[in-house]
PDB file of N, CA and C in Angstrom:
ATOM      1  N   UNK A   1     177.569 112.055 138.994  1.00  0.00           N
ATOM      2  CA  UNK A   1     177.137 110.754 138.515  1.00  0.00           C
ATOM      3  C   UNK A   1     176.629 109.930 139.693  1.00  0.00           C
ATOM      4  N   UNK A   2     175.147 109.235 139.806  1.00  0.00           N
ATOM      5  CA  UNK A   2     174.868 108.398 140.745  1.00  0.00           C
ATOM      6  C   UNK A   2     175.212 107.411 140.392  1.00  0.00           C
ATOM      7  N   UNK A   3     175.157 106.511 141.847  1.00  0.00           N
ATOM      8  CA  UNK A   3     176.252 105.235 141.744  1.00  0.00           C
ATOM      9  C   UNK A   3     174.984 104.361 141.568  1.00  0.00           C
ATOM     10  N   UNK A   4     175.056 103.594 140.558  1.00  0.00           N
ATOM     11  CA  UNK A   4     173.858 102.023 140.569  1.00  0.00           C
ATOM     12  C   UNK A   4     174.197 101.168 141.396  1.00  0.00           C
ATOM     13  N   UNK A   5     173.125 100.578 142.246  1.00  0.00           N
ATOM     14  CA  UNK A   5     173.557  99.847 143.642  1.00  0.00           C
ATOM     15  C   UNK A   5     172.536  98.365 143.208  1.00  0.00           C
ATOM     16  N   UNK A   6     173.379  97.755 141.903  1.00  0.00           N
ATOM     17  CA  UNK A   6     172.977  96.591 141.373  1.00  0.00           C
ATOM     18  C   UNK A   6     173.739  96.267 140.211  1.00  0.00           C
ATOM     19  N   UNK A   7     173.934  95.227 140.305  1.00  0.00           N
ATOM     20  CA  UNK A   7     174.530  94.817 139.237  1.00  0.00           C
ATOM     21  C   UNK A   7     173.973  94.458 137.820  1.00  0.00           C
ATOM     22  N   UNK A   8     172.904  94.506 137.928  1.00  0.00           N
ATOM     23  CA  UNK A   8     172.333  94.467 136.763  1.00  0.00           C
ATOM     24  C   UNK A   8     171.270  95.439 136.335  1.00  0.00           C
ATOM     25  N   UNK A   9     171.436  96.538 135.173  1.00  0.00           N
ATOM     26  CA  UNK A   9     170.474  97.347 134.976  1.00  0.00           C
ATOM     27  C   UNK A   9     169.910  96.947 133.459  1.00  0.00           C
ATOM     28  N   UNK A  10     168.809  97.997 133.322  1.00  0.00           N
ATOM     29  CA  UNK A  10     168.018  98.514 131.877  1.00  0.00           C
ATOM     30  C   UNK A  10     167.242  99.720 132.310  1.00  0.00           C
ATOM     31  N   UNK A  11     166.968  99.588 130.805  1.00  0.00           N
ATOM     32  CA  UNK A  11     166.454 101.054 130.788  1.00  0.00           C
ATOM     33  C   UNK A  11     164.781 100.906 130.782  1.00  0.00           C
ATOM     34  N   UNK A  12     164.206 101.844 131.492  1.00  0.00           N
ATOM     35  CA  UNK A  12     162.646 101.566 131.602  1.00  0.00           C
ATOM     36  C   UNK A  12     161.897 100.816 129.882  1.00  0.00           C
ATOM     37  N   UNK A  13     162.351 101.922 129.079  1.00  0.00           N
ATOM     38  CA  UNK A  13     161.983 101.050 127.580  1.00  0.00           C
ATOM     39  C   UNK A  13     161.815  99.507 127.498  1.00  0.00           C
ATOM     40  N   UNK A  14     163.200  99.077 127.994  1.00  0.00           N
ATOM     41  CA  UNK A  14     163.123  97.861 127.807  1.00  0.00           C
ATOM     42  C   UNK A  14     163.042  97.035 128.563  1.00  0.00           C
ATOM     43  N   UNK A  15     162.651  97.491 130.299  1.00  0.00           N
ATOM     44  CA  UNK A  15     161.813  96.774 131.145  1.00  0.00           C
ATOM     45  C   UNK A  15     160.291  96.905 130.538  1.00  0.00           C
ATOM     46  N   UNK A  16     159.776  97.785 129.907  1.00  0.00           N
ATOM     47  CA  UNK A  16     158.306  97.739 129.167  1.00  0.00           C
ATOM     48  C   UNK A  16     158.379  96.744 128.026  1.00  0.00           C
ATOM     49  N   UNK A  17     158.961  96.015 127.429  1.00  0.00           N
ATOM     50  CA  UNK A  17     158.698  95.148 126.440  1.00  0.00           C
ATOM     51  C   UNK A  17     158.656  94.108 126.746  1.00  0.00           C
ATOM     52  N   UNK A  18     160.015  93.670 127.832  1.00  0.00           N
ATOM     53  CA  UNK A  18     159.271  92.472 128.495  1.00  0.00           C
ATOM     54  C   UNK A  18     159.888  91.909 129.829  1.00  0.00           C
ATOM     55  N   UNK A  19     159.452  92.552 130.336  1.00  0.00           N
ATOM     56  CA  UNK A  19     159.432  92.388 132.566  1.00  0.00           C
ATOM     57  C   UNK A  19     159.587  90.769 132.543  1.00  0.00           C
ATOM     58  N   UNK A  20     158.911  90.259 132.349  1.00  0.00           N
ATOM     59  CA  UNK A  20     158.564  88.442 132.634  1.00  0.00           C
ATOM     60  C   UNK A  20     160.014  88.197 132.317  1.00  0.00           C
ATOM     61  N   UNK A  21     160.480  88.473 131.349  1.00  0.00           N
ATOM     62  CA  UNK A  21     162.066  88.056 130.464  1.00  0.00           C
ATOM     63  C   UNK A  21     162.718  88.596 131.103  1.00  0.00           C
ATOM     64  N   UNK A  22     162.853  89.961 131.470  1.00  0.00           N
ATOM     65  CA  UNK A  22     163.918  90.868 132.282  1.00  0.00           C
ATOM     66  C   UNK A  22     164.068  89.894 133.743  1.00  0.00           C
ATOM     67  N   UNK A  23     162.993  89.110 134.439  1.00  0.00           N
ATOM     68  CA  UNK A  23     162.960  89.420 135.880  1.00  0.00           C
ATOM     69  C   UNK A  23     163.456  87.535 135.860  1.00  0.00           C
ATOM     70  N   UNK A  24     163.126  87.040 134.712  1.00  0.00           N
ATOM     71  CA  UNK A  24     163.852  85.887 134.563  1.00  0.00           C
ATOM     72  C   UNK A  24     165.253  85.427 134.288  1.00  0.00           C
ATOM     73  N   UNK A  25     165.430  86.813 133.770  1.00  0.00           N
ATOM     74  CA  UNK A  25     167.091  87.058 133.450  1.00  0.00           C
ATOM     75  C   UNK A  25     167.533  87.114 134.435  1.00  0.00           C
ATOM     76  N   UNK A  26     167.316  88.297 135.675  1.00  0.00           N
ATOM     77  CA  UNK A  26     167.867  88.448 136.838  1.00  0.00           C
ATOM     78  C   UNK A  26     167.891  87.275 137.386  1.00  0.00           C
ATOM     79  N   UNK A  27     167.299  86.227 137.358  1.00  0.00           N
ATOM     80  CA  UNK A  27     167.732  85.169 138.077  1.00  0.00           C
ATOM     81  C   UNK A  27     167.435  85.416 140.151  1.00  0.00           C
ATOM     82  N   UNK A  28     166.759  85.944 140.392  1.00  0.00           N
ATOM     83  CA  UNK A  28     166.631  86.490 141.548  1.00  0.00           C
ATOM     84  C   UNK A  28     167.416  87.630 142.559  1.00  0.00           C
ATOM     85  N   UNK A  29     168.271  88.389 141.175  1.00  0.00           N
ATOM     86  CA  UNK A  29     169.020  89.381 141.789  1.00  0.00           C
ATOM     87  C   UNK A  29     168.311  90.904 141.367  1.00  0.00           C
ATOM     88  N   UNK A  30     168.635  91.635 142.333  1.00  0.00           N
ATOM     89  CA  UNK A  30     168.491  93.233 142.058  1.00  0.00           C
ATOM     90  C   UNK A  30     168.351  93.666 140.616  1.00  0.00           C
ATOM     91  N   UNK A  31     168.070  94.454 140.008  1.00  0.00           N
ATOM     92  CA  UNK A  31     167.648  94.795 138.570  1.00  0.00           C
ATOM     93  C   UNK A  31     167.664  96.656 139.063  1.00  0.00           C
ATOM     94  N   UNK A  32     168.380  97.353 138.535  1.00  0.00           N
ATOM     95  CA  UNK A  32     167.969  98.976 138.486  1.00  0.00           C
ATOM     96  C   UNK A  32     167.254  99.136 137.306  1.00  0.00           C
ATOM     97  N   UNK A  33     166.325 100.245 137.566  1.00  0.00           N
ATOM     98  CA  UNK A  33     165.688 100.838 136.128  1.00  0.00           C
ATOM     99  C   UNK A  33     166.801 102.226 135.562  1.00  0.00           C
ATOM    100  N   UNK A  34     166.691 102.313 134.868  1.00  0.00           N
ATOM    101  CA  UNK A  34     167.507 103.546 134.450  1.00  0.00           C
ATOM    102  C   UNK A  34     166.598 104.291 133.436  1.00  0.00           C
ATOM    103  N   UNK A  35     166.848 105.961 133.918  1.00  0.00           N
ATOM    104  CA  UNK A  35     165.613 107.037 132.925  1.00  0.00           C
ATOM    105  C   UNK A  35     167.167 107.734 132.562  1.00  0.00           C
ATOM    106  N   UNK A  36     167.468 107.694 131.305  1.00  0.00           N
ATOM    107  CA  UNK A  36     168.723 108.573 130.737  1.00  0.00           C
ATOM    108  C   UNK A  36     169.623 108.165 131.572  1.00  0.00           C
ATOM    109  N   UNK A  37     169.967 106.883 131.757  1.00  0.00           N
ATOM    110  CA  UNK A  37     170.980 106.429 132.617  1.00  0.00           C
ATOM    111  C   UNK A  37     171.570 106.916 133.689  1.00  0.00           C
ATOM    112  N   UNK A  38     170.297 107.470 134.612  1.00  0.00           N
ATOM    113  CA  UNK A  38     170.050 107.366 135.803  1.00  0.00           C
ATOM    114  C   UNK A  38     168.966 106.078 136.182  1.00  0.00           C
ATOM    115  N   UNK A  39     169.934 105.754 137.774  1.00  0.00           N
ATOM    116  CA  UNK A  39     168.760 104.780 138.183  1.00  0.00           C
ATOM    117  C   UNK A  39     167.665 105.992 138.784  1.00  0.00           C
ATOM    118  N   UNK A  40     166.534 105.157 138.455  1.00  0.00           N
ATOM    119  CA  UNK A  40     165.125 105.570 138.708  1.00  0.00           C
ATOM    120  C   UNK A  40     164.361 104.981 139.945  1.00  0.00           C
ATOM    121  N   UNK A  41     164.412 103.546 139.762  1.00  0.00           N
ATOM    122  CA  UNK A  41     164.133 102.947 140.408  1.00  0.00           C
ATOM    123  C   UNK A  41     164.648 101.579 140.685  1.00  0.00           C
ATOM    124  N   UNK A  42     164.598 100.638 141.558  1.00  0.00           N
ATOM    125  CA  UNK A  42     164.934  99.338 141.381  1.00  0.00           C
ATOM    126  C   UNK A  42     164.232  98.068 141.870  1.00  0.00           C
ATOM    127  N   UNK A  43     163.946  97.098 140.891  1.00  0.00           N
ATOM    128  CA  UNK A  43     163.422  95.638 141.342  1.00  0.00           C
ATOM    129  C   UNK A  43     164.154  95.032 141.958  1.00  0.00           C
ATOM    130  N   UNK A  44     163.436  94.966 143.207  1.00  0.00           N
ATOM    131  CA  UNK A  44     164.088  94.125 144.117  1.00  0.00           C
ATOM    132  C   UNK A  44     162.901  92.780 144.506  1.00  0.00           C
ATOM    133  N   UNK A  45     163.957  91.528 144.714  1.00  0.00           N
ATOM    134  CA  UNK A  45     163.318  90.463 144.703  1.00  0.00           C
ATOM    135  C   UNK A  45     162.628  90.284 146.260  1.00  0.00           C
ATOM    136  N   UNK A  46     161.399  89.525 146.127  1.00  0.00           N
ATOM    137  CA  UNK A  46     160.300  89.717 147.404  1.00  0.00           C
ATOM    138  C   UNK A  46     161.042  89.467 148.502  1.00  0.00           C
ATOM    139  N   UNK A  47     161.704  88.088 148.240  1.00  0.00           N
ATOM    140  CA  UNK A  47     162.564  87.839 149.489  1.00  0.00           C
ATOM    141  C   UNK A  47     163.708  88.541 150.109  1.00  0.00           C
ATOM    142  N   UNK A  48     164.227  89.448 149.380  1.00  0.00           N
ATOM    143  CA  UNK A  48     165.129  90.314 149.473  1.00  0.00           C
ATOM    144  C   UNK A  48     164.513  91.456 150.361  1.00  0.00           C
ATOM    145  N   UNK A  49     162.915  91.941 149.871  1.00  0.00           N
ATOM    146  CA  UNK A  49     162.623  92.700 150.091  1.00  0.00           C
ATOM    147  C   UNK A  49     162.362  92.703 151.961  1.00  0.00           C
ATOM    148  N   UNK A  50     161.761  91.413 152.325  1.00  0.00           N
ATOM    149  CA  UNK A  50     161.069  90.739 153.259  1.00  0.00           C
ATOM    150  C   UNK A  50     162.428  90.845 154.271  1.00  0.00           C
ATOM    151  N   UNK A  51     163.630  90.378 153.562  1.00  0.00           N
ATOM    152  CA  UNK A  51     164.787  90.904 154.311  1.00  0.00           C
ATOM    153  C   UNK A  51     164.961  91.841 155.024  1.00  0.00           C
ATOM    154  N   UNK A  52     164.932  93.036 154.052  1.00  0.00           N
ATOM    155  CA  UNK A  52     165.438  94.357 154.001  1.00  0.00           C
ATOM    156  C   UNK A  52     164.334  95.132 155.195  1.00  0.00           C
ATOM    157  N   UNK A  53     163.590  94.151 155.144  1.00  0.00           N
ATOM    158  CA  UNK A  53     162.092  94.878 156.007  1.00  0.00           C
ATOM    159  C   UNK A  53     162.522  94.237 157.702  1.00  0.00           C
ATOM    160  N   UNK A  54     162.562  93.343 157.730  1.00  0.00           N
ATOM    161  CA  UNK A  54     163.529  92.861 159.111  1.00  0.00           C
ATOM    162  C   UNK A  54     164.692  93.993 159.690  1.00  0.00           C
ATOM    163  N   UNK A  55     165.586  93.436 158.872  1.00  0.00           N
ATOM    164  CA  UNK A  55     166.529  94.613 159.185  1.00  0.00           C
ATOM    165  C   UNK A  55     166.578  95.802 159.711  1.00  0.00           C
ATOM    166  N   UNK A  56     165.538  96.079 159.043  1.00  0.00           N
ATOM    167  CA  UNK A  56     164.848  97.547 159.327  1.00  0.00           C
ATOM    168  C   UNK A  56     164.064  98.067 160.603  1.00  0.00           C
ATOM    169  N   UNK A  57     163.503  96.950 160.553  1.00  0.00           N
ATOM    170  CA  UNK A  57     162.550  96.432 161.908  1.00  0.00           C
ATOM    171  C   UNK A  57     164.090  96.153 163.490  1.00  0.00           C
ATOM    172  N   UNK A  58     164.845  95.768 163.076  1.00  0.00           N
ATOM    173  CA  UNK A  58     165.736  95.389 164.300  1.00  0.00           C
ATOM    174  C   UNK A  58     166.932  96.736 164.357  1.00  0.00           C
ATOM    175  N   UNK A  59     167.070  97.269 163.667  1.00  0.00           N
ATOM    176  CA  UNK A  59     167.101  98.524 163.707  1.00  0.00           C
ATOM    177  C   UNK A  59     166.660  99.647 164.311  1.00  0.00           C
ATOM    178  N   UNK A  60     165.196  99.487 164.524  1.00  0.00           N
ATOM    179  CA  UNK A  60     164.641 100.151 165.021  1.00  0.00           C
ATOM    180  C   UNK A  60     164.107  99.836 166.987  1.00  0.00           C
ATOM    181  N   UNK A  61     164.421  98.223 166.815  1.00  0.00           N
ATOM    182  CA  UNK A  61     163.863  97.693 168.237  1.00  0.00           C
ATOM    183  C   UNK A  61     165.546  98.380 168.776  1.00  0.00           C
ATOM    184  N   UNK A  62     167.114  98.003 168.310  1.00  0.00           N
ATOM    185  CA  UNK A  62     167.981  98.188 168.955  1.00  0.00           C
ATOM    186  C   UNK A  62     168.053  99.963 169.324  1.00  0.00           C
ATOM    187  N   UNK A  63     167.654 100.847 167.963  1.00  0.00           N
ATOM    188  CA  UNK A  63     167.754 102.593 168.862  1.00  0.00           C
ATOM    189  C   UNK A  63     166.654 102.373 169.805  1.00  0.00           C
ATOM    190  N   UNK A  64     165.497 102.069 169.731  1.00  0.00           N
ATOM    191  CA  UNK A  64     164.732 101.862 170.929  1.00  0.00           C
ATOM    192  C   UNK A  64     165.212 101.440 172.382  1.00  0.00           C
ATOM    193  N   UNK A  65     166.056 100.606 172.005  1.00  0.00           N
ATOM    194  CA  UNK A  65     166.410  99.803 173.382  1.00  0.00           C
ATOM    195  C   UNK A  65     167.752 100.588 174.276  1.00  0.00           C
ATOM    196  N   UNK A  66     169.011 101.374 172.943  1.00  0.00           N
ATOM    197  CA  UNK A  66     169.540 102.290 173.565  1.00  0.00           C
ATOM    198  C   UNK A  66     168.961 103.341 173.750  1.00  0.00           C
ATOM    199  N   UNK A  67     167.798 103.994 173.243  1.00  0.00           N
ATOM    200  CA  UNK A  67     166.942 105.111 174.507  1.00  0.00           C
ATOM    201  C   UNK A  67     166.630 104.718 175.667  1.00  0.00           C
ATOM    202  N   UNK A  68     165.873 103.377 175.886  1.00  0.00           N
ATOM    203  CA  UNK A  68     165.630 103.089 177.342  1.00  0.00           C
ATOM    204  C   UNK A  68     166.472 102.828 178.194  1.00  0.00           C
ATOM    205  N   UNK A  69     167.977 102.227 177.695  1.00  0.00           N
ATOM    206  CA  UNK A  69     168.984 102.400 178.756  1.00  0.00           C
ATOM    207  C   UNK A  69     168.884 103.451 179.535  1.00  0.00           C
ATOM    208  N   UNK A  70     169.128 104.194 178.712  1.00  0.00           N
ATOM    209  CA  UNK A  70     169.425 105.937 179.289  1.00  0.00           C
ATOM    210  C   UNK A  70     168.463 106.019 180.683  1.00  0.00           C
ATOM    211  N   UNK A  71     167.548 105.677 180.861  1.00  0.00           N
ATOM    212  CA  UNK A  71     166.599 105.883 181.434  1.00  0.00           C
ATOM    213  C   UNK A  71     166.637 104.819 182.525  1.00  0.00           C
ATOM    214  N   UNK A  72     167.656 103.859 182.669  1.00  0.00           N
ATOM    215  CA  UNK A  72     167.581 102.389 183.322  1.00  0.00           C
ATOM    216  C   UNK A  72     167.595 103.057 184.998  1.00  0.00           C
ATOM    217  N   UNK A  73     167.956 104.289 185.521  1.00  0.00           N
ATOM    218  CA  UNK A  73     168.515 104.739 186.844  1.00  0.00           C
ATOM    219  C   UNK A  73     166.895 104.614 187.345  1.00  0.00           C
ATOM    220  N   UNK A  74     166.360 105.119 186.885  1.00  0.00           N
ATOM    221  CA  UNK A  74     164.663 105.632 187.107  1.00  0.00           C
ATOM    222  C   UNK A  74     163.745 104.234 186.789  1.00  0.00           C
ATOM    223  N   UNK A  75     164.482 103.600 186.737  1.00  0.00           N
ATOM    224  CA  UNK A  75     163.497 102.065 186.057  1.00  0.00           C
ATOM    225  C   UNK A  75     163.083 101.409 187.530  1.00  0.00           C
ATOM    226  N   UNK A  76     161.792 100.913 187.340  1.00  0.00           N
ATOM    227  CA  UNK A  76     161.563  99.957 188.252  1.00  0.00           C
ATOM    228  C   UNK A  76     161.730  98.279 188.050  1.00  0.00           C
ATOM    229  N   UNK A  77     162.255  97.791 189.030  1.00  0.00           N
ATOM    230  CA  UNK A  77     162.987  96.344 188.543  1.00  0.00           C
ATOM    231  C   UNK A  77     161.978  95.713 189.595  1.00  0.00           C
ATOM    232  N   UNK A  78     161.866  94.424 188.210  1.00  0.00           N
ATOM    233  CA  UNK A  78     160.545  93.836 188.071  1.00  0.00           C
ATOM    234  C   UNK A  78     161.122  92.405 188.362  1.00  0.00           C
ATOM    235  N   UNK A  79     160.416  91.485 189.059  1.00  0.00           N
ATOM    236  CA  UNK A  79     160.847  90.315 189.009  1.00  0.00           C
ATOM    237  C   UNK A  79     159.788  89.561 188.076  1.00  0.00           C
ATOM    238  N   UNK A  80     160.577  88.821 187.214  1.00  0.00           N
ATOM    239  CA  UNK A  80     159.094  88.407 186.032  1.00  0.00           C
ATOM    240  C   UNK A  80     158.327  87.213 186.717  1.00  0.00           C
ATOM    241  N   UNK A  81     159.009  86.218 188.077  1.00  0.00           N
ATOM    242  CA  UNK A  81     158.162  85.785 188.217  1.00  0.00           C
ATOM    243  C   UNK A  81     156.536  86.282 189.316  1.00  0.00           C
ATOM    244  N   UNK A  82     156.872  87.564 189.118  1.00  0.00           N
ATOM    245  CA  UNK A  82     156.120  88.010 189.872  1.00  0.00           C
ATOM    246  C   UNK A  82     154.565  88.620 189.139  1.00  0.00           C
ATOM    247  N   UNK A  83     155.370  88.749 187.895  1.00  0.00           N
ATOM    248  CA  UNK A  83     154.028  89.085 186.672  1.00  0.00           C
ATOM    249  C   UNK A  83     153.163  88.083 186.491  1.00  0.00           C
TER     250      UNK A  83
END
């Protein structure tokens, strides 16, 4: 059994009759779709999304930044007012 990672679902059917109503219901929270009550997919709200995209983004600057440690012995040290 997959786990729904929202608190509020439906089933694609009745996200097709009426989305505008469904996404007003949610009230600006998560919505899963469900195909045979599996989630399928899920509406997620823009700002949520815009979130989730940050996150993601600083995620990726911090493994970046512990690779270049590794590498700090071999680094050349820069004085910035010198740039």
């Amino acid at each position: 059994m997959e786990h729904v990672h929202a608190n509020l679902s439906t089933s694609i059917s009745e996200f097709k009759k009426n989305p505008s109503a469904l996404l007003a219901q949610a009230g600006g929270e998560t919505v899963a779709l469900l195909n045979h009550n599996k989630p399928t997919a899920y509406i997620v709200p823009a700002k949520t999304y815009a979130k989730m995209l940050e996150v993601l983004e600083d995620i990726e600057l911090l493994e970046l930044a512990k690779e270049r440690l590794k590498d700090k012995d071999t680094a050349v040290k820069v004085d910035l007012y010198d740039l």
